[in-house]
Protein backbone atom coordinates (compact mmCIF):
# COMPACT_ATOMS: atom_id res chain seq x y z
CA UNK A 1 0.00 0.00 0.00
CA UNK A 2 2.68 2.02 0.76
CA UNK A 3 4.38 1.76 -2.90
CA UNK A 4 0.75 2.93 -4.17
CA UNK A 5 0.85 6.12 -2.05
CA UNK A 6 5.18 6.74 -2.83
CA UNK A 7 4.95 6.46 -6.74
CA UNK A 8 2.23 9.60 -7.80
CA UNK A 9 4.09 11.90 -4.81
CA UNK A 10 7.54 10.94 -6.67
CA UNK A 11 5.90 11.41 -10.19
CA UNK A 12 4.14 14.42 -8.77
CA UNK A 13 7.50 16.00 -7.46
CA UNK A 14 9.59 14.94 -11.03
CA UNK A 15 7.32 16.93 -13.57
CA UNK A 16 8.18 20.12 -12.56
CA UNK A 17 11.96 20.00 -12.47
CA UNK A 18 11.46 18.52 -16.16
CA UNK A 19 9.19 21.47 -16.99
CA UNK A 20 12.10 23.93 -15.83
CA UNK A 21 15.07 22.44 -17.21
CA UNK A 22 13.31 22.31 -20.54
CA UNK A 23 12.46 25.96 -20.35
CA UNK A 24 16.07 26.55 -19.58
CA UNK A 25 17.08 24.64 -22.35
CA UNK A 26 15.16 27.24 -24.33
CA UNK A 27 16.36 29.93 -23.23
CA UNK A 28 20.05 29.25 -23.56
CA UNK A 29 18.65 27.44 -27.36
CA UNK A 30 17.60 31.06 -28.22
CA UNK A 31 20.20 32.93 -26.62
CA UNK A 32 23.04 30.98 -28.43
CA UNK A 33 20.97 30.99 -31.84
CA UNK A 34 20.82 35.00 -31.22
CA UNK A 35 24.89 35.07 -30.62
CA UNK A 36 25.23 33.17 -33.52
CA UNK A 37 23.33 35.56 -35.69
CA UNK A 38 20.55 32.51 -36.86
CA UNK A 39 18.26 34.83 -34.89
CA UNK A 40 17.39 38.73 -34.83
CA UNK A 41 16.72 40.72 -31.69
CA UNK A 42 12.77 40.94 -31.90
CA UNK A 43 12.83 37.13 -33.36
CA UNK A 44 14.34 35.95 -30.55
CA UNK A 45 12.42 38.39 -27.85
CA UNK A 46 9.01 36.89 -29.47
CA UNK A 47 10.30 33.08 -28.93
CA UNK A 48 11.44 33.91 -25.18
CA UNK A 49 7.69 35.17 -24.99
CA UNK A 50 9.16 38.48 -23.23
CA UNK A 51 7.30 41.63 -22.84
CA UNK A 52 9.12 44.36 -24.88
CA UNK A 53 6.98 47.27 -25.93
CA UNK A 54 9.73 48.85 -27.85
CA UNK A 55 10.07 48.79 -31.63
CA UNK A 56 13.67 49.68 -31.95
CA UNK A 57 15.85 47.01 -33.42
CA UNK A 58 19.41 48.59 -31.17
CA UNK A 59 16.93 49.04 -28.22
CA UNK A 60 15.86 45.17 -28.32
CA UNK A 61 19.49 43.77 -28.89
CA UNK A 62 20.39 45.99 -25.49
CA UNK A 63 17.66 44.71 -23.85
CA UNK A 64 18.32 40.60 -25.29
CA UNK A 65 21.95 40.75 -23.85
CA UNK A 66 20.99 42.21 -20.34
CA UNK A 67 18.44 39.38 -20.73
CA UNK A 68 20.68 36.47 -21.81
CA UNK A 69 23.87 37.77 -19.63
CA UNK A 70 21.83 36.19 -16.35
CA UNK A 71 21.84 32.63 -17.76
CA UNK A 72 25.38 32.51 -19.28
CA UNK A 73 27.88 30.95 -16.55
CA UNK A 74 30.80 33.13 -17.70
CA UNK A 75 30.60 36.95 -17.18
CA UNK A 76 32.51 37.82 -19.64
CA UNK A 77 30.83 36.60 -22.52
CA UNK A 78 29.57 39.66 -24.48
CA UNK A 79 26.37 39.52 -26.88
């Protein structure tokens, strides 16, 4: 009975870790794609579903490498 109660609280407690690291993955997806040039500024601010009000393509790349500095390990990678 026990084993019936321990395996939905386990599978309960698993999704959402999965959920995150696959929206991380994302992230860093788009962020790299953008560095590499695959992507523009706006492109890339519509597929990270970010609220950006601005039309301005030098105002969105400003904004898409304060964004993308907070998930790259290294601080001195520049955008």
């Amino acid at each position: 009975m026990k084993y019936l109660l321990l395996f939905p609280v386990l599978l309960g407690l698993s999704i959402p870790s999965r959920a995150v690291t696959t929206r991380m993955f994302k992230v860093l997806d788009t962020c790299a794609r953008y560095r590499l040039k695959e992507k523009t500024a706006l492109v890339a601010i519509k597929d990270l579903k970010l609220k950006y009000e601005g039309k301005d393509e030098s105002e969105a790349e400003l904004f898409l490498k304060l964004y993308c500095s907070v998930f790259t390990p290294n601080e001195n990678v520049d955008f």
